[in-house]
Protein backbone atom coordinates (compact mmCIF):
# COMPACT_ATOMS: atom_id res chain seq x y z
CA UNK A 1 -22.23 13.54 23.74
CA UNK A 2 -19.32 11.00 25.16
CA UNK A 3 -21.58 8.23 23.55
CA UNK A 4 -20.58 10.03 20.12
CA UNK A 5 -16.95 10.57 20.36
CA UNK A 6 -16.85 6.51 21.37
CA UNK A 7 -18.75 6.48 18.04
CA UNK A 8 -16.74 7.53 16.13
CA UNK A 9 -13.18 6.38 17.08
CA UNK A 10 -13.67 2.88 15.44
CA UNK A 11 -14.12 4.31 12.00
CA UNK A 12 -11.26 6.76 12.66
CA UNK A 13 -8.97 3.96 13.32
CA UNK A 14 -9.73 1.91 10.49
CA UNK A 15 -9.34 4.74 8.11
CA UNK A 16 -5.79 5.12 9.63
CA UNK A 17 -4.74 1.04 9.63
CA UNK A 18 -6.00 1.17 5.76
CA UNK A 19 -3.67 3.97 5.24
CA UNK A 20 -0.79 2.93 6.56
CA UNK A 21 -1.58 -0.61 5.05
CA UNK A 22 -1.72 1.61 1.91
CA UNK A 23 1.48 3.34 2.10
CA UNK A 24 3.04 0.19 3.48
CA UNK A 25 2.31 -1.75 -0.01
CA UNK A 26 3.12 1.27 -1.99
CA UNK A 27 6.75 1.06 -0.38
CA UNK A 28 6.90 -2.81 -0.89
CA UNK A 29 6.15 -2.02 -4.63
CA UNK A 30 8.74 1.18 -4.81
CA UNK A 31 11.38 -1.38 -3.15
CA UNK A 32 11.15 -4.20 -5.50
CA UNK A 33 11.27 -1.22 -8.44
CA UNK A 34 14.43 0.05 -7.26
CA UNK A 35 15.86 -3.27 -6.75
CA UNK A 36 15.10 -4.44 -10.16
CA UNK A 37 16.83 -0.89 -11.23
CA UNK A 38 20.26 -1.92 -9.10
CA UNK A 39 19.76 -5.83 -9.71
CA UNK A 40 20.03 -6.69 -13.92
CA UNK A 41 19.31 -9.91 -12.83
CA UNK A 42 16.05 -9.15 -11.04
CA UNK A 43 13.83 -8.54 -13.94
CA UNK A 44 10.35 -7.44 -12.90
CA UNK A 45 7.45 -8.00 -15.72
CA UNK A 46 5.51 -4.57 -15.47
CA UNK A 47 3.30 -5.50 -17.59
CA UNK A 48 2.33 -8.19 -15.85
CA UNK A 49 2.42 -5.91 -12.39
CA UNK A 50 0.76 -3.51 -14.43
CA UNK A 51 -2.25 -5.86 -15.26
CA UNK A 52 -2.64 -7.29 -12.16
CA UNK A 53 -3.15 -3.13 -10.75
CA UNK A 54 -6.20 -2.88 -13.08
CA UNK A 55 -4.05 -0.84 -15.60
């Protein structure tokens, strides 16, 4: 039974790096949004953000 739990752990911490890594790029993208909202200068092409998502 202890070989199982060991097991398992790897896969448990991957799942958690890939969401953090997840959440961590969806902040990067919310940042640069809200930036480009307070900057008129900082123009970002959502289309082209858009495209490169697969949308």
């Amino acid at each position: 039974m202890a070989d199982h739990s060991r097991q398992a752990q790897p896969g448990r911490r991957g799942r958690v790096w890939r969401k953090v890594l997840a959440c961590a790029l969806l902040g990067a993208v919310l940042a640069v949004a809200f930036l480009g909202y307070l900057r008129p200068q900082l123009v970002v092409g959502w289309d082209g953000l858009m495209a490169l998502c697969g949308f």
